[in-house]
C-alpha atoms as a PDB file:
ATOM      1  CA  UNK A   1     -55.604 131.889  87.291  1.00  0.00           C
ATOM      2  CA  UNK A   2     -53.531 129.013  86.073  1.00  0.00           C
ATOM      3  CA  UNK A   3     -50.228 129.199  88.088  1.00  0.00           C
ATOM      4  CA  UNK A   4     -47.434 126.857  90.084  1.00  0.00           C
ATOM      5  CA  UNK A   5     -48.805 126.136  93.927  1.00  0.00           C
ATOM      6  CA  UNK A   6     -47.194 123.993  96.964  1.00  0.00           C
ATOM      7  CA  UNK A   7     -49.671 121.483  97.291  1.00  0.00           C
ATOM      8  CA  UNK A   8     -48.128 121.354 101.112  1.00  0.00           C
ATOM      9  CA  UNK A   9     -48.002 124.616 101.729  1.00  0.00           C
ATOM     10  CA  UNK A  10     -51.437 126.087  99.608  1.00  0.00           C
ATOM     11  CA  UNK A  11     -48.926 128.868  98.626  1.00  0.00           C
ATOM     12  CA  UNK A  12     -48.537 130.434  94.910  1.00  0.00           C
ATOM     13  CA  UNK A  13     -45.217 130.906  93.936  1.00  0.00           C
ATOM     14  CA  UNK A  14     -43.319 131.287  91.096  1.00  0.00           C
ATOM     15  CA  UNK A  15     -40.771 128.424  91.316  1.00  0.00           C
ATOM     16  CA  UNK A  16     -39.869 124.553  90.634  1.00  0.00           C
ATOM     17  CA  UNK A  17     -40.010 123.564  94.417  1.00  0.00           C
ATOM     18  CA  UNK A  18     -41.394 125.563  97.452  1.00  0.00           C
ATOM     19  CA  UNK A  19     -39.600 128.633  98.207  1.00  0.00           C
ATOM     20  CA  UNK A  20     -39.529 127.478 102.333  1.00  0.00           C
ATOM     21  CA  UNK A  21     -36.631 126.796 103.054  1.00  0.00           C
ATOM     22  CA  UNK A  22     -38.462 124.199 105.623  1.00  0.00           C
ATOM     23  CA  UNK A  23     -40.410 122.681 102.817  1.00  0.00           C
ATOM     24  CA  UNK A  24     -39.011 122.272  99.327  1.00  0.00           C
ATOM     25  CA  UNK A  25     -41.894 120.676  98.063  1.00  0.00           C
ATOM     26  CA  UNK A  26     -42.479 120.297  94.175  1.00  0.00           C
ATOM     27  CA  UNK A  27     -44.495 122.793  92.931  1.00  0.00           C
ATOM     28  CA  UNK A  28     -47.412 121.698  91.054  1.00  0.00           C
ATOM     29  CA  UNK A  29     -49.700 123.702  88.231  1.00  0.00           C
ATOM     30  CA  UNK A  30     -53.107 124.589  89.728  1.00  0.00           C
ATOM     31  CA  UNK A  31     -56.064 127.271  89.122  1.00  0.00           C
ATOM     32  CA  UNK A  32     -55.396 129.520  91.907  1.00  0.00           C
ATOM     33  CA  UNK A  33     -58.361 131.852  93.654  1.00  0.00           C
ATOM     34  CA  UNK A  34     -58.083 135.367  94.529  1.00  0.00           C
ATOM     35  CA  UNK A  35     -59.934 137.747  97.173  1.00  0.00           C
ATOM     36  CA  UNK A  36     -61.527 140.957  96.551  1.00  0.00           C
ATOM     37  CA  UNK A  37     -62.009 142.766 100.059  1.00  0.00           C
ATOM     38  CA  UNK A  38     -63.252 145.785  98.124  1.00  0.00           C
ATOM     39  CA  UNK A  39     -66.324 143.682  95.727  1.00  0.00           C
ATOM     40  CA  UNK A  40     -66.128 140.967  98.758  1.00  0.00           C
ATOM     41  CA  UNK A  41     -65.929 137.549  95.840  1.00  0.00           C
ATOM     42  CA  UNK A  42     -63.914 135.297  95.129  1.00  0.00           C
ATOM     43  CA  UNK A  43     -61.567 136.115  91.613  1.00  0.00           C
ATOM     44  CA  UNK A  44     -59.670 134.354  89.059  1.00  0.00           C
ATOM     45  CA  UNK A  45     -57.170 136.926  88.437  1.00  0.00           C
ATOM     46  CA  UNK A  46     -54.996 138.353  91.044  1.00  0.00           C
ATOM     47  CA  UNK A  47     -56.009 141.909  90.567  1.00  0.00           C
ATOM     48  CA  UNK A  48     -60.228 142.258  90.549  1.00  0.00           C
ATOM     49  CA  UNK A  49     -60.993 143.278  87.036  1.00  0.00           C
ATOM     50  CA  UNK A  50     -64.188 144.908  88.558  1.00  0.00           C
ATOM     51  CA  UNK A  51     -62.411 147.596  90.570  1.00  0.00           C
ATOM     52  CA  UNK A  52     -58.629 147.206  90.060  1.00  0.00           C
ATOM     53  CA  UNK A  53     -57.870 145.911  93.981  1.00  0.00           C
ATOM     54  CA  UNK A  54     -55.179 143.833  94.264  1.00  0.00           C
ATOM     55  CA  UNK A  55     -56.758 140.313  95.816  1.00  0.00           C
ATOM     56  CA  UNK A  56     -55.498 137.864  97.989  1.00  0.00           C
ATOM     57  CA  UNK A  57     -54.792 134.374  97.864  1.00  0.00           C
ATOM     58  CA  UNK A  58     -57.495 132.441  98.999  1.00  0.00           C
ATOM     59  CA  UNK A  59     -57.829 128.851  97.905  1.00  0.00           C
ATOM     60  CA  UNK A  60     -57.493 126.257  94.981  1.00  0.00           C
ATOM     61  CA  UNK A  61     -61.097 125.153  94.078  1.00  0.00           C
ATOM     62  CA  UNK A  62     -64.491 127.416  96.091  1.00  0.00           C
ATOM     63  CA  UNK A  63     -68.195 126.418  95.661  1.00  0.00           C
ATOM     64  CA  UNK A  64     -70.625 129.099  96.633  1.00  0.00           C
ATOM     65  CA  UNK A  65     -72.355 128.576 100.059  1.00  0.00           C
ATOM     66  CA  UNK A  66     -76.463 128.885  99.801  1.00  0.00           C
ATOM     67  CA  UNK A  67     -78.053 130.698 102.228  1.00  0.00           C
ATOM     68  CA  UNK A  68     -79.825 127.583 103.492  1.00  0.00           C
ATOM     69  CA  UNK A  69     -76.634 125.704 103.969  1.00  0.00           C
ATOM     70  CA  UNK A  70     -75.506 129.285 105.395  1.00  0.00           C
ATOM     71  CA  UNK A  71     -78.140 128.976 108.029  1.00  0.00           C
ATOM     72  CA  UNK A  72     -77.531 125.708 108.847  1.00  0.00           C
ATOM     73  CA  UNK A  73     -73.934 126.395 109.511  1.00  0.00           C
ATOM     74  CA  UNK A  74     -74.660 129.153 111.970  1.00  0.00           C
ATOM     75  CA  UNK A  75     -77.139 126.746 113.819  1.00  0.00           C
ATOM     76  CA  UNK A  76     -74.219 124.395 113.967  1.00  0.00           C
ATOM     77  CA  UNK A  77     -71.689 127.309 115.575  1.00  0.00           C
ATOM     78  CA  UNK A  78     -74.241 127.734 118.005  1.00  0.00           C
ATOM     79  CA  UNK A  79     -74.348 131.353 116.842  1.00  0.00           C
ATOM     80  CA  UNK A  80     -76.928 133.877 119.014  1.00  0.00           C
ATOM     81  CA  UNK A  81     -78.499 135.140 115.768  1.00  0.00           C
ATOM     82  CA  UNK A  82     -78.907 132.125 113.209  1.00  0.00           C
ATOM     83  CA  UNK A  83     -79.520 134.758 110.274  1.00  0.00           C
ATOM     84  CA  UNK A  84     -76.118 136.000 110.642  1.00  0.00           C
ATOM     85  CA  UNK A  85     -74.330 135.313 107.481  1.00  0.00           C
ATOM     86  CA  UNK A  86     -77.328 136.802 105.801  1.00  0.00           C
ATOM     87  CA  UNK A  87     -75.613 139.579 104.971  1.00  0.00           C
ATOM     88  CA  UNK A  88     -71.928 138.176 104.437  1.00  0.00           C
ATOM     89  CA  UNK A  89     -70.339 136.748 101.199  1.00  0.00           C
ATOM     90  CA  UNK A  90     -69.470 133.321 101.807  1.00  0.00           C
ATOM     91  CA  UNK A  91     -68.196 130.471 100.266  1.00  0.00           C
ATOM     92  CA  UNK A  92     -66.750 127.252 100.605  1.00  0.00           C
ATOM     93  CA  UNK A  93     -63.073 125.964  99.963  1.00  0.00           C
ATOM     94  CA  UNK A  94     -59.726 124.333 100.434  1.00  0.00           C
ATOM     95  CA  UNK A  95     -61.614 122.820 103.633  1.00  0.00           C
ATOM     96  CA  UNK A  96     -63.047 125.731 105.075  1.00  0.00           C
ATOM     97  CA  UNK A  97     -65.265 127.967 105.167  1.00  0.00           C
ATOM     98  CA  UNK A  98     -64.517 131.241 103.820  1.00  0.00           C
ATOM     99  CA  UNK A  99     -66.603 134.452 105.309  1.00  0.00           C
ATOM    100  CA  UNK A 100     -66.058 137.722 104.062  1.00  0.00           C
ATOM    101  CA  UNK A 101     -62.661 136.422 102.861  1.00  0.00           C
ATOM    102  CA  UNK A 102     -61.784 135.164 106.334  1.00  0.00           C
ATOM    103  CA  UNK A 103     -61.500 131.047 106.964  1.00  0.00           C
ATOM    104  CA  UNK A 104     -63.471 129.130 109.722  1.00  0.00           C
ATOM    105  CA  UNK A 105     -62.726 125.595 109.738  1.00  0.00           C
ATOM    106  CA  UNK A 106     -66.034 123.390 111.276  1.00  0.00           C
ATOM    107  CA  UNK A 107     -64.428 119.885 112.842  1.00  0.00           C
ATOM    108  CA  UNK A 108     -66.653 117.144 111.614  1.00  0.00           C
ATOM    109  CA  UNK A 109     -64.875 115.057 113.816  1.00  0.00           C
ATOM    110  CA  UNK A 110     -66.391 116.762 116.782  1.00  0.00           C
ATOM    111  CA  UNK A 111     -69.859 116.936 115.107  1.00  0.00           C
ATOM    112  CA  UNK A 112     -69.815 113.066 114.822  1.00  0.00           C
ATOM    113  CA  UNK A 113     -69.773 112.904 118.407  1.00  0.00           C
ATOM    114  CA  UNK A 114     -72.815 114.759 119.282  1.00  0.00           C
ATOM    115  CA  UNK A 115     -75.968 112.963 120.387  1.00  0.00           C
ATOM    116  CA  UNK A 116     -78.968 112.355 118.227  1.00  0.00           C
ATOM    117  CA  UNK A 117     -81.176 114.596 120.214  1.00  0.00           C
ATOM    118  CA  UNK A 118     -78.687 117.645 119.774  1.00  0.00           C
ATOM    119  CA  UNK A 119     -79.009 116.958 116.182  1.00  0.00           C
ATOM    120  CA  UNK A 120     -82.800 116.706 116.085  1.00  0.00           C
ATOM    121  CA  UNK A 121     -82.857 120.172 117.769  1.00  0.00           C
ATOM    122  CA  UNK A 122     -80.777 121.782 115.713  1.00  0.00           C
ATOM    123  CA  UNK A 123     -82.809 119.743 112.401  1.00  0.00           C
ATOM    124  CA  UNK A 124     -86.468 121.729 114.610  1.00  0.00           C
ATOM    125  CA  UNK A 125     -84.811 125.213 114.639  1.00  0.00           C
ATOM    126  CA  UNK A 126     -83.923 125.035 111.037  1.00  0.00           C
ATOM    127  CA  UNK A 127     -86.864 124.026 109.998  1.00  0.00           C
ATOM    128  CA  UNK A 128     -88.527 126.627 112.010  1.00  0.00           C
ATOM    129  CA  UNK A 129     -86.258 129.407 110.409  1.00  0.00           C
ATOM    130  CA  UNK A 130     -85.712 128.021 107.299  1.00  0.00           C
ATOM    131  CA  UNK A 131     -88.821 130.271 105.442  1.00  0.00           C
ATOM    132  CA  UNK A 132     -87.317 133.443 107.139  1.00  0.00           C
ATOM    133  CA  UNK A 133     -84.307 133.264 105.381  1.00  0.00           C
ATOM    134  CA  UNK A 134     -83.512 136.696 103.441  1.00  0.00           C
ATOM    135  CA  UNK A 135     -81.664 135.866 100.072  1.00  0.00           C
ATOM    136  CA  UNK A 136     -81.555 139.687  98.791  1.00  0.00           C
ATOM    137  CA  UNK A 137     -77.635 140.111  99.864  1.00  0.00           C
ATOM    138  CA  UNK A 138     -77.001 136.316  98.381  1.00  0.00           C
ATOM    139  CA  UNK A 139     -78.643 137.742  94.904  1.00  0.00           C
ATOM    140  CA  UNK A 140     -76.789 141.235  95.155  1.00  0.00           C
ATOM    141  CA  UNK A 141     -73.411 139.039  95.860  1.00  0.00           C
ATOM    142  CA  UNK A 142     -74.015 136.597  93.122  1.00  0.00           C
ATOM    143  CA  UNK A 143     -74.466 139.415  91.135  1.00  0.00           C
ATOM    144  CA  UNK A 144     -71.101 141.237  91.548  1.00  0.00           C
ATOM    145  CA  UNK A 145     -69.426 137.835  91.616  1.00  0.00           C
ATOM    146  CA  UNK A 146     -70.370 137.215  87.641  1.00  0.00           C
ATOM    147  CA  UNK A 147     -69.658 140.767  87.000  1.00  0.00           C
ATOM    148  CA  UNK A 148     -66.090 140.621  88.502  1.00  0.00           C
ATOM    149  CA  UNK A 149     -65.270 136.869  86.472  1.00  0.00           C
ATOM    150  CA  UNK A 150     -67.398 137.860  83.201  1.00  0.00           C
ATOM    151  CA  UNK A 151     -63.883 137.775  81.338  1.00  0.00           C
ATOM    152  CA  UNK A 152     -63.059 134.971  82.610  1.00  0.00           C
ATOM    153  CA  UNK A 153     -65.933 133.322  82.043  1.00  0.00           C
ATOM    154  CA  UNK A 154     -66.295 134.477  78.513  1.00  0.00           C
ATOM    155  CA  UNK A 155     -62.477 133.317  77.330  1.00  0.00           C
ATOM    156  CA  UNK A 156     -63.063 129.961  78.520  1.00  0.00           C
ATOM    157  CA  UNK A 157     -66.737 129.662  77.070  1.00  0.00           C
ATOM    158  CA  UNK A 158     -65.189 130.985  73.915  1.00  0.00           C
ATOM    159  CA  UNK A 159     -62.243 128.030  74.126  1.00  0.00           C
ATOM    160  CA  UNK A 160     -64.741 125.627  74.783  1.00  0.00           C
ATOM    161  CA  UNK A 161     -66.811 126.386  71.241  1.00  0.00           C
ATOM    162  CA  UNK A 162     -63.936 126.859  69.531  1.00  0.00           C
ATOM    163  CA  UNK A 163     -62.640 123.168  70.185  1.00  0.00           C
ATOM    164  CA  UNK A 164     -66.070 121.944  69.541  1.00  0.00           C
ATOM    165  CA  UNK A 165     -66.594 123.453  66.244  1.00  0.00           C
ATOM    166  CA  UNK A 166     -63.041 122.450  65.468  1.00  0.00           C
ATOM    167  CA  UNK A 167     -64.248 119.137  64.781  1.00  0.00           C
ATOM    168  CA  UNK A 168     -67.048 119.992  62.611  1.00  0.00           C
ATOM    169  CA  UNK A 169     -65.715 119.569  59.097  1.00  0.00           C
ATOM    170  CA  UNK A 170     -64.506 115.895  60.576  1.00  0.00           C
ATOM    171  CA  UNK A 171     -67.842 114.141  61.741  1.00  0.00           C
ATOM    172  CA  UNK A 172     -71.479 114.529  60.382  1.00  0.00           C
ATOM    173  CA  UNK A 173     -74.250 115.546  63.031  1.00  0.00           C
ATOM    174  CA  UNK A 174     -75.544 112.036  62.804  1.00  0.00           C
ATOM    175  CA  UNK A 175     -72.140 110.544  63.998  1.00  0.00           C
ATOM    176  CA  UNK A 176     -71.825 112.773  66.824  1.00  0.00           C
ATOM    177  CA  UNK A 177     -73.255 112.147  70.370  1.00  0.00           C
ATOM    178  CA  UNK A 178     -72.714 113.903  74.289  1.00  0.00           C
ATOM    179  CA  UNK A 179     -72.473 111.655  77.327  1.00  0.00           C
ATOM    180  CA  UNK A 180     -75.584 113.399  79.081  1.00  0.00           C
ATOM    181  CA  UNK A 181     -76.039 112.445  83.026  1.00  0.00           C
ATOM    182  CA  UNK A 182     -78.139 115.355  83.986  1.00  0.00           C
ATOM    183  CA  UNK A 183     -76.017 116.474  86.091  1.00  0.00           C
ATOM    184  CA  UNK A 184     -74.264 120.427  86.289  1.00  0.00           C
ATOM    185  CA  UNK A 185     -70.839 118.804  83.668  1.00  0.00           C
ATOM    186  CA  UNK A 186     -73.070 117.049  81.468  1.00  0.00           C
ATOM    187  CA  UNK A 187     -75.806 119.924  81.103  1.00  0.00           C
ATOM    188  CA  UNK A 188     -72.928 122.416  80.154  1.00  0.00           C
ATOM    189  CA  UNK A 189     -71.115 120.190  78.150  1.00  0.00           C
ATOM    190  CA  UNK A 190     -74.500 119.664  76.075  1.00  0.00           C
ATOM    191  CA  UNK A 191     -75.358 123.586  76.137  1.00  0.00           C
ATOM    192  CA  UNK A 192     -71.797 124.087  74.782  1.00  0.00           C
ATOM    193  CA  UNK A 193     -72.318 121.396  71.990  1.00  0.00           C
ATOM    194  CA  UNK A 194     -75.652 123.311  70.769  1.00  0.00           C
ATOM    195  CA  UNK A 195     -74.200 126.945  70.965  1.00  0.00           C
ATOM    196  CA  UNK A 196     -71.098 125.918  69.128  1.00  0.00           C
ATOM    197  CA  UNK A 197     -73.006 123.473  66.054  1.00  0.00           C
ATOM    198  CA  UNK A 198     -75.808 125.756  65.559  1.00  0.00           C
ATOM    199  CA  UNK A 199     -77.973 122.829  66.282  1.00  0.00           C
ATOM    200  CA  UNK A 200     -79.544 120.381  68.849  1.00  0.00           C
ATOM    201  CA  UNK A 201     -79.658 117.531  66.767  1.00  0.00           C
ATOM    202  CA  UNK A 202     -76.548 115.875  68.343  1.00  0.00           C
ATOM    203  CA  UNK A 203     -77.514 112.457  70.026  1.00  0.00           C
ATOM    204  CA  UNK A 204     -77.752 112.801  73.885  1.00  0.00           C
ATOM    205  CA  UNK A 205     -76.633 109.121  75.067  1.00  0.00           C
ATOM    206  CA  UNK A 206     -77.923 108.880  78.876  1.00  0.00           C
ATOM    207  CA  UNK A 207     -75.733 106.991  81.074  1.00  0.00           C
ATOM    208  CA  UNK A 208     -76.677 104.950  84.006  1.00  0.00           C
ATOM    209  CA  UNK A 209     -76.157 107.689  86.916  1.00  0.00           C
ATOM    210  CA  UNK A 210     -79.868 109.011  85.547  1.00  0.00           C
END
């Protein structure tokens, strides 16, 4: 949700300034992220809409984590079993890693210093485990994630259109146009643009990122 954070702190609270007494930092607005432990995703709201348990902060912004990166990452703990987040829910956020709603910060710094042939091996193992990789608990995960931020998902869609259309009885198809750079933004954006006109004559202008 849309709430006041400590950008120093990472804490949600409902004040002007931080509520440390240490601190006193200016609150700022920011989308905050939740934690399920019972559906095991990252939510919007602070109580799961899915099954009604109350979910704990867990970070600002949070990109999914693919199971090839997930490998990878394991490879780079030096974990005994490099399929071991197979079967965890985990994501990526506020600098960390977040597994099964717990954070495990990796130090790039200290990856930097490794030599090139303890890179190369690691580069050989992944590609020799790579086609292994099990992505049935990713799919069933993904799954429940949508579930649990359908509303969510759905009131902000339904913003979006409803600002688009809003401009309809202003400018002619022919006049309109969407910045398109093929990239995630710009392929919404232009999804958005069709759902809301009813049409996909609006221009696409490409930019120069394609």
């Amino acid at each position: 949700m849309v709430e006041r954070i400590c950008p120093k702190c990472k804490i949600p609270m409902n004040a002007d300034v931080c509520i440390k007494k240490s601190c006193q930092t200016k609150t700022v607005m920011s989308t905050t992220l939740y934690w399920c432990e019972e559906c095991n995703v990252p939510i919007f709201e602070p109580v799961c809409p899915k099954c009604g348990t109350e979910g704990k902060y867990i970070s600002t912004d949070i990109r999914p984590v693919f199971p090839e990166e997930r490998l990878l990452l394991a490879l780079v703990q030096g974990k005994e079993n490099p399929h071991c987040y197979e079967n965890s829910s985990v994501w990526y956020g506020s600098g960390a890693y977040i597994i099964d709603g717990k954070k495990e910060k990796i130090s790039i710094t200290e990856i930097n210093k490794w030599s090139l042939d303890k890179i190369k091996a690691i580069k050989e193992e992944y590609d020799r485990l790579v086609d292994d990789i099990d992505s049935s608990y990713f799919d069933r995960n993904v799954a429940v994630f949508v579930e649990a931020n359908k509303e969510r998902y759905n009131y902000i869609t339904e913003e979006a259109m409803r600002f688009i259309s809003s401009y309809r009885d202003q400018y002619a198809v022919e006049d309109m146009m969407v910045s398109f750079s093929g990239g995630k933004d710009s392929t919404v954006t232009s999804h958005l643009v069709n759902s809301a006109l009813g049409t996909n004559q609006v221009m696409r202008l490409l930019d120069s990122a394609v």
